[in-house]
Protein backbone atom coordinates (compact mmCIF):
# COMPACT_ATOMS: atom_id res chain seq x y z
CA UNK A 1 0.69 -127.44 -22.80
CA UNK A 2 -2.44 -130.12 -23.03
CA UNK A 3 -3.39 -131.55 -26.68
CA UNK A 4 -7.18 -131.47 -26.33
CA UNK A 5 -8.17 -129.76 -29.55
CA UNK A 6 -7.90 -130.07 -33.56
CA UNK A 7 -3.94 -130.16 -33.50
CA UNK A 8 -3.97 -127.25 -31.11
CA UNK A 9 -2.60 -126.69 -27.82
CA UNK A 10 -4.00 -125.29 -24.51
CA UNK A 11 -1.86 -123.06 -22.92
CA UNK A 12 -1.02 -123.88 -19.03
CA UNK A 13 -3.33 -120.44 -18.01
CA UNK A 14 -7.29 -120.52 -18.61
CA UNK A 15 -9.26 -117.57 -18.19
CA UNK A 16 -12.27 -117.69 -15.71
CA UNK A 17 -14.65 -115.49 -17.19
CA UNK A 18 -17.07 -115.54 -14.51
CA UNK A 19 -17.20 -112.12 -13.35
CA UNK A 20 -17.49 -110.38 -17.16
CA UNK A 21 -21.29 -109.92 -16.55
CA UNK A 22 -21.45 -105.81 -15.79
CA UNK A 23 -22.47 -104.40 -19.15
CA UNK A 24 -20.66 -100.84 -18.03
CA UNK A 25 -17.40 -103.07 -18.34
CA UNK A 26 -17.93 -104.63 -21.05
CA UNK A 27 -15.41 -102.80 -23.33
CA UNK A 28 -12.58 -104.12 -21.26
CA UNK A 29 -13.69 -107.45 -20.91
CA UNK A 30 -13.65 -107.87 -24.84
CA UNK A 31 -9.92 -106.16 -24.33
CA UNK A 32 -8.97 -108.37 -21.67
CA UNK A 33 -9.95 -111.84 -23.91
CA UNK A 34 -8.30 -110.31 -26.79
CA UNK A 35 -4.97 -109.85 -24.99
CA UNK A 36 -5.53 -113.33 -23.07
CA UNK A 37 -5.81 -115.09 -26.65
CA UNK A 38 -2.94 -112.62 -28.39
CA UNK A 39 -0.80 -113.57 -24.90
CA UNK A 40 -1.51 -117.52 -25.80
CA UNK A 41 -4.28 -118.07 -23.42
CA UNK A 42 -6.96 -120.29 -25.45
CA UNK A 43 -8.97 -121.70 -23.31
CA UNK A 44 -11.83 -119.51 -22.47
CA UNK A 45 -14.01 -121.05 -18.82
CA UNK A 46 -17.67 -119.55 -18.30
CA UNK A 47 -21.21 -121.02 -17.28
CA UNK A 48 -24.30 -120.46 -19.10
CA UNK A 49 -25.50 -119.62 -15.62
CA UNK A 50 -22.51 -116.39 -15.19
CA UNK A 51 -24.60 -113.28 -15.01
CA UNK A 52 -28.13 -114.67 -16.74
CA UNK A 53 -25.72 -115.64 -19.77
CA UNK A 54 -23.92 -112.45 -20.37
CA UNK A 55 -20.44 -113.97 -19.93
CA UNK A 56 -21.47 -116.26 -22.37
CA UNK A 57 -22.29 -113.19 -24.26
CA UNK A 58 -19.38 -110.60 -24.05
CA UNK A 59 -17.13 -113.98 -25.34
CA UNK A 60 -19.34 -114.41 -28.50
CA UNK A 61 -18.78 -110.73 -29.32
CA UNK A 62 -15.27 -111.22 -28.12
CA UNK A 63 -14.55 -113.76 -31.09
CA UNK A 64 -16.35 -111.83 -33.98
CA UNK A 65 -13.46 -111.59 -36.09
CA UNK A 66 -11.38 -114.17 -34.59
CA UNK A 67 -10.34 -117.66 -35.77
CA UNK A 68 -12.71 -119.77 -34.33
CA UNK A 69 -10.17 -122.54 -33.71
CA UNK A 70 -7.47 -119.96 -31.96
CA UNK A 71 -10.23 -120.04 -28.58
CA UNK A 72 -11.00 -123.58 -26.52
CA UNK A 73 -14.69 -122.14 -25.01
CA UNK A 74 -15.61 -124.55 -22.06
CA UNK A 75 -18.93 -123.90 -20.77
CA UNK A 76 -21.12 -125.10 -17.47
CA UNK A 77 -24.17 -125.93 -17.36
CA UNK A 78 -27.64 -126.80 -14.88
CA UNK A 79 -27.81 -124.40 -12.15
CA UNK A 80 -30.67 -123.18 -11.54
CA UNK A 81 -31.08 -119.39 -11.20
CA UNK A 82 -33.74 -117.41 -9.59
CA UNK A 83 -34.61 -113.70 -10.95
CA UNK A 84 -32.81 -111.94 -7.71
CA UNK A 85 -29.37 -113.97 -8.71
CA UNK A 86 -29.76 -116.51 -6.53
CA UNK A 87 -29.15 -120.19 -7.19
CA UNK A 88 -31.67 -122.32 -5.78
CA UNK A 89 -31.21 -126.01 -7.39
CA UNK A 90 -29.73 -127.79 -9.88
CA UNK A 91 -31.12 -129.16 -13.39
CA UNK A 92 -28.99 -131.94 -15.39
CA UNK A 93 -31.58 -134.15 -16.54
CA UNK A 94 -30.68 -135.28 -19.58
CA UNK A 95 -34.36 -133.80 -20.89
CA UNK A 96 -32.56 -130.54 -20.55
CA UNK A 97 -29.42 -130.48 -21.38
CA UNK A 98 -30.04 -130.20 -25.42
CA UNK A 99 -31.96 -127.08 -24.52
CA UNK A 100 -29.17 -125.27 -22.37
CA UNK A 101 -26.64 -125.63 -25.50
CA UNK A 102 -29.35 -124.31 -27.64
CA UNK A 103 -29.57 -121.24 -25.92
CA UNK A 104 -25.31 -121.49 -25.19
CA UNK A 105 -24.79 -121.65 -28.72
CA UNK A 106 -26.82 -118.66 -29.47
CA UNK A 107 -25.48 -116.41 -26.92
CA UNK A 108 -22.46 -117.10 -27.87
CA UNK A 109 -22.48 -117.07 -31.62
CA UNK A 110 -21.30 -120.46 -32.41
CA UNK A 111 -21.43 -123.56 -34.24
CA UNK A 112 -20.27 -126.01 -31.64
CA UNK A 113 -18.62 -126.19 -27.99
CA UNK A 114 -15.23 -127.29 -27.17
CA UNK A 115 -15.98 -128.71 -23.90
CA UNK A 116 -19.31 -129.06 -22.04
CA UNK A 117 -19.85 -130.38 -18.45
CA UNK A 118 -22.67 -130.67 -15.97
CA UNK A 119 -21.84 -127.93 -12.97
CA UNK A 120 -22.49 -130.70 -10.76
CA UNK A 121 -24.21 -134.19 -10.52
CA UNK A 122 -27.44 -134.83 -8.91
CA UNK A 123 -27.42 -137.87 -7.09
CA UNK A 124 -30.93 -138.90 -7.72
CA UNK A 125 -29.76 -138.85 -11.46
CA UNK A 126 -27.06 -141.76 -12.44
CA UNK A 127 -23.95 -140.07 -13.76
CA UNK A 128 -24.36 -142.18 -16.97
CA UNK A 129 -27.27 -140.16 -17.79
CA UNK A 130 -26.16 -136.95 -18.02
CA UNK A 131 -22.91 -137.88 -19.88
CA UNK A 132 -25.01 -140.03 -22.09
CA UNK A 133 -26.83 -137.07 -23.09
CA UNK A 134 -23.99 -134.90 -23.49
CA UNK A 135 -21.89 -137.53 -25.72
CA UNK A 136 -25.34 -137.70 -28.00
CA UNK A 137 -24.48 -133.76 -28.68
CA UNK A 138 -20.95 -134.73 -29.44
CA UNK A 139 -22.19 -137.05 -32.36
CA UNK A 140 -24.24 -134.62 -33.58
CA UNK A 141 -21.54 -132.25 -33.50
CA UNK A 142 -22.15 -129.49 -31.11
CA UNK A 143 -20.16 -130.46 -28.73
CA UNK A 144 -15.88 -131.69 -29.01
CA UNK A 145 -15.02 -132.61 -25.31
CA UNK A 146 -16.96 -134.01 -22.54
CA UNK A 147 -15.91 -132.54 -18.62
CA UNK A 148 -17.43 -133.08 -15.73
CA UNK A 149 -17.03 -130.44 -12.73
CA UNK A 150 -16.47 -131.32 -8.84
CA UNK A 151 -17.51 -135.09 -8.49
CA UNK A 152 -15.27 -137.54 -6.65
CA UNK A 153 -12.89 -140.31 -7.84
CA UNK A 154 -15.49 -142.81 -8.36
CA UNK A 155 -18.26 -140.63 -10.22
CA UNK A 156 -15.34 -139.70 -12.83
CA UNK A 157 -14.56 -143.48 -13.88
CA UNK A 158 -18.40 -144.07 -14.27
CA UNK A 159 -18.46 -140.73 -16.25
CA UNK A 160 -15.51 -141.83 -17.94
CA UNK A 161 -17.06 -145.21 -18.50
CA UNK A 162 -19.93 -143.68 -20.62
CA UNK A 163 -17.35 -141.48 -22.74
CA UNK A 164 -14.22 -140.22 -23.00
CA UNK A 165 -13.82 -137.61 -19.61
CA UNK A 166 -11.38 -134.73 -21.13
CA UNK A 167 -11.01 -132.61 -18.85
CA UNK A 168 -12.23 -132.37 -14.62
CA UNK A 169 -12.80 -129.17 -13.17
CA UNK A 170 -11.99 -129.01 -9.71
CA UNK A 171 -10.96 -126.63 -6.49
CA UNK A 172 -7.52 -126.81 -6.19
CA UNK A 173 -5.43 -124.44 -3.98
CA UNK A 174 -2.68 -124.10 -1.58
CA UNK A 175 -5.89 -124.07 1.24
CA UNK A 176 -7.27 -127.10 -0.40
CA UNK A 177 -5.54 -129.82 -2.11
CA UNK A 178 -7.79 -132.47 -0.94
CA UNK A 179 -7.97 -133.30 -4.99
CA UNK A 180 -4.73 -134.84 -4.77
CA UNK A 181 -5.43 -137.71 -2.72
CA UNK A 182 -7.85 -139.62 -5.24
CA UNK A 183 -9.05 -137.15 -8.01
CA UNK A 184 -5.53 -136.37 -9.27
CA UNK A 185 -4.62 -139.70 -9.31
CA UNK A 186 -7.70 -141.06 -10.88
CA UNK A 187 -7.86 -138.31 -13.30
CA UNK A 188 -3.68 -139.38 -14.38
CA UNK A 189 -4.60 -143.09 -14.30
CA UNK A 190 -7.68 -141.87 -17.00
CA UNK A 191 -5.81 -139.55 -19.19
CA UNK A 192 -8.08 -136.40 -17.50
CA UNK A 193 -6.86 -133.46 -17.56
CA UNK A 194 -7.78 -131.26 -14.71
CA UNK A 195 -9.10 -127.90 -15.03
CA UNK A 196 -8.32 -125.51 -11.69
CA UNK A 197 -10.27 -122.67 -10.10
CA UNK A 198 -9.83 -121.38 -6.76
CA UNK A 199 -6.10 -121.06 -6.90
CA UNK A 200 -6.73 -117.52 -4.99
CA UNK A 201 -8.62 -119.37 -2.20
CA UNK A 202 -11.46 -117.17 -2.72
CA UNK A 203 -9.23 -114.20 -2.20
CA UNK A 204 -7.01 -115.33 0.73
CA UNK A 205 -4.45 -115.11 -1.65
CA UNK A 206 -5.07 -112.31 -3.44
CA UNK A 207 -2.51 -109.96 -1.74
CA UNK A 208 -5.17 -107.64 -1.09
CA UNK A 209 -7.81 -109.40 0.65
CA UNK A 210 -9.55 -107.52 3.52
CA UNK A 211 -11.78 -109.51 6.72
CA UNK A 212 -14.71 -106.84 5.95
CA UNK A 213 -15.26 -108.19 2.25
CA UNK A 214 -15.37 -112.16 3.33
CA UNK A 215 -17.63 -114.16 1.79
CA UNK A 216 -19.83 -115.53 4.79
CA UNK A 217 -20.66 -118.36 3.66
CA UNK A 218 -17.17 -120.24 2.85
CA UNK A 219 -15.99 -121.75 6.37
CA UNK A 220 -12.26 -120.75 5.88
CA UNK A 221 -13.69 -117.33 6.05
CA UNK A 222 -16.09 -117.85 9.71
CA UNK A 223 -15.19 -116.05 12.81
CA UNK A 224 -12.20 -118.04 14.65
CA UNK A 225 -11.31 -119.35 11.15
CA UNK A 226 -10.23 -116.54 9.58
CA UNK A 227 -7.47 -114.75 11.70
CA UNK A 228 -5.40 -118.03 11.60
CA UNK A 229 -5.51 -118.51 8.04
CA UNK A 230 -4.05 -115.10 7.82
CA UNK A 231 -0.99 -116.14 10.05
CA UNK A 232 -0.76 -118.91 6.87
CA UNK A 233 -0.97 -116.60 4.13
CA UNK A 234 1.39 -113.80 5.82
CA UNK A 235 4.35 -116.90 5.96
CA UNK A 236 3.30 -117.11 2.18
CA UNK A 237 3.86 -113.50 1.74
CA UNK A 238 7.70 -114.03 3.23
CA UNK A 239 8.52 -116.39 0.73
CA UNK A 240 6.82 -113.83 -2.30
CA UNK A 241 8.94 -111.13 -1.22
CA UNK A 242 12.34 -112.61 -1.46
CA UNK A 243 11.04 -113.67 -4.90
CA UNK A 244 10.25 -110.03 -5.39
CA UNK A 245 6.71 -111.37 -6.74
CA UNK A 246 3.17 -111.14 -5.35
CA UNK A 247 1.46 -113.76 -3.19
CA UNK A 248 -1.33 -114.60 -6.62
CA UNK A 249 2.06 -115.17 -9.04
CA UNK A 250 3.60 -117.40 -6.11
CA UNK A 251 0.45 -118.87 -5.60
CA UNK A 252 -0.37 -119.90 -9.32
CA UNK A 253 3.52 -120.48 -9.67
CA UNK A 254 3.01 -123.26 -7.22
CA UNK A 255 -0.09 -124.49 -8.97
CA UNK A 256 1.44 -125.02 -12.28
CA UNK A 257 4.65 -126.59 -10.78
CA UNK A 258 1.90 -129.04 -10.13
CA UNK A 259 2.09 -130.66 -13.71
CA UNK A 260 1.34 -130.20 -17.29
CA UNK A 261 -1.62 -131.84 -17.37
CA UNK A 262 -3.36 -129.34 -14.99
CA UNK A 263 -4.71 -125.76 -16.70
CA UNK A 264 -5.46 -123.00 -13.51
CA UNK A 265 -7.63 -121.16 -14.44
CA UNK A 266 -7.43 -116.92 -13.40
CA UNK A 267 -10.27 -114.66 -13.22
CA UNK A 268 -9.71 -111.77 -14.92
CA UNK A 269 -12.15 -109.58 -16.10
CA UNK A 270 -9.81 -106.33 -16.47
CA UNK A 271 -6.03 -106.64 -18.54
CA UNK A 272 -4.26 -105.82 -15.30
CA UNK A 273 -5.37 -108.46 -13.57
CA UNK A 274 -4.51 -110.46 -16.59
CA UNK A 275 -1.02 -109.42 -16.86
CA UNK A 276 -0.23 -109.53 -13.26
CA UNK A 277 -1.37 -112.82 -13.47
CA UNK A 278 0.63 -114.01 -16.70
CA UNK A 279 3.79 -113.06 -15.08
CA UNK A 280 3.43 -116.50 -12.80
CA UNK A 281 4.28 -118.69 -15.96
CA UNK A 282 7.61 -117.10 -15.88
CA UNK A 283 8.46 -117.92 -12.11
CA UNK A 284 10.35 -120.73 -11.71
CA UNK A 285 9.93 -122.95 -8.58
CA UNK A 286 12.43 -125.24 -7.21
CA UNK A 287 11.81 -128.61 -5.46
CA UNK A 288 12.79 -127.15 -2.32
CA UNK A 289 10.53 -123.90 -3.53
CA UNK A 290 7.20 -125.85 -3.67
CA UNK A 291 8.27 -127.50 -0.19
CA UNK A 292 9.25 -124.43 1.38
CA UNK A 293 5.75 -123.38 0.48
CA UNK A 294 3.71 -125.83 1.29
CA UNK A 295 5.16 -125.75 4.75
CA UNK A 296 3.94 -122.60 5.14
CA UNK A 297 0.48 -123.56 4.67
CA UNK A 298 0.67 -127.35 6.15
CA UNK A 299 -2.56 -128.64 5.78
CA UNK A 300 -3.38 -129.58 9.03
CA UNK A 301 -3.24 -125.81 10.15
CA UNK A 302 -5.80 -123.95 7.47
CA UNK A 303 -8.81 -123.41 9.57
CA UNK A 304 -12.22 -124.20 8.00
CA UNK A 305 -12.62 -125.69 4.31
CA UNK A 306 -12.60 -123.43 1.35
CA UNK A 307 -15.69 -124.62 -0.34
CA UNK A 308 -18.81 -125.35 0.90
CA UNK A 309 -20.52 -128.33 0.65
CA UNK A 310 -22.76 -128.78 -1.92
CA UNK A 311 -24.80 -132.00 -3.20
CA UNK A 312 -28.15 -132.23 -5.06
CA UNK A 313 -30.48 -134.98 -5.26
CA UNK A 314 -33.63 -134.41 -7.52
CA UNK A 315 -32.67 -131.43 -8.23
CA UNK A 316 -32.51 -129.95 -4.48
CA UNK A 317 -29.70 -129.11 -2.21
CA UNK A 318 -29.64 -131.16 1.03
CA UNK A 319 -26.54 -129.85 3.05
């Protein structure tokens, strides 16, 4: 549990609530958040940028009738988002950034923001800036918590320098704990918490995954990549069935054995997935456990990166 709120506590699980954007599922979305918050989950992730803003959405009529202070809402912001879906830059000028929580606030119904954060940095625009802008908003009161999302050791101490850093979100997985090296030591030496998506690798670890629904565009996932990060996950699976649990719970198991200060987030958009995924917290790992898995996905074997690349500078993508 993580103190970041008004005497409240944020419960080791977030939500990712990046895929509630089909309006023909929207029933069980709202049932899915309920449950999360009635199970203990508080902290609700999204993006203002997460299906044209109807995540955003489906939470605000998710909390109509709720206590306001029972849900942590953290929300990205400054992709850019062409009409066919696709993102094609990225805006965090501080010029902007009152406007996104304008429209935030609207969509979802509320007075203030628990915990705002750029999506990423643009390098053409100092780090200062953009936090600068985003601690005015927390004077004025629309805004409690200040993140910042993906940036590297360095960029979180000059974000940090600026104001108070709460929370970092960052990848972290069993295929990529690159984080650990500098970010989650920075982040400790700070008093960050760290906010982590990805624990399914994009899938890999979903105990389901299939090669014909890969997402191109993640390296992990390339031709000559991806049959020998299978190998990796199927010595996962060994370990998950003498457990008698499923590779996600052994893989988000591992994840919180990490430490308290780190919320995973799961994306769940239905109340199965949900409580599949709550049954993790009550799996308990042993030193020899988390070693036992983590030499069953040794670094130096995953083939291909989980995450591509990606770095802005004046708003533009260059890699």
């Amino acid at each position: 549990m993580i103190n970041k709120s008004n005497n409240s506590e944020l419960y080791k699980l977030g939500l990712g609530c990046g895929g509630m954007i089909k309006d023909d599922n929207k029933s069980e979305n709202i049932a899915t958040i309920h449950e999360a918050l009635d199970s203990g989950i508080n902290h609700l992730n999204t993006a203002d940028f997460y299906g044209f803003g109807k995540s955003e959405m489906v939470i605000g009529e998710a909390l109509k009738g709720q206590k306001r202070e029972q849900a942590f809402i953290s929300v990205k912001f400054g992709v850019l988002v062409a009409p066919n879906g696709s993102f094609y830059g990225l805006d965090v000028r501080p010029l902007s950034i009152k406007n996104y929580l304008t429209y935030t606030l609207k969509r979802l119904n509320l007075d203030y923001i628990d915990l705002y954060q750029p999506a990423r940095i643009d390098l053409g625009i100092p780090v200062e800036e953009t936090i600068g802008a985003i601690s005015d908003l927390v004077k004025e009161g629309y805004v409690k918590h200040v993140g910042i999302t993906q940036v590297d050791a360095d960029t979180l101490r000059k974000a940090n320098s600026v104001h108070p850093i709460s929370f970092i979100e960052t990848e972290y997985s069993l295929f990529n704990r690159s984080m650990e090296n500098e970010i989650l030591p920075t982040a400790r030496e700070l008093g960050v918490g760290v906010v982590a998506f990805g624990a399914l690798a994009h899938g890999l670890l979903s105990g389901t995954f299939s090669k014909e629904n890969t997402k191109s565009y993640i390296p992990m996932f390339a031709e000559g990549n991806i049959d020998k990060n299978l190998v990796l996950v199927e010595e996962l699976s060994k370990i998950a069935d003498e457990k008698n649990i499923t590779i996600p719970q052994l893989a988000l198991a591992w994840l919180s054995s990490k430490g308290d200060d780190i919320i995973t987030l799961v994306g769940a958009s239905r109340r199965t997935t949900l409580r599949d995924s709550l049954k993790s917290v009550d799996v308990q790992l042993s030193a020899d456990d988390i070693e036992r898995i983590e030499k069953a996905i040794p670094e130096d074997k995953i083939a291909g990166s989980s995450f591509p690349k990606m770095e802005f500078k004046n708003g533009v993508r260059f890699n």
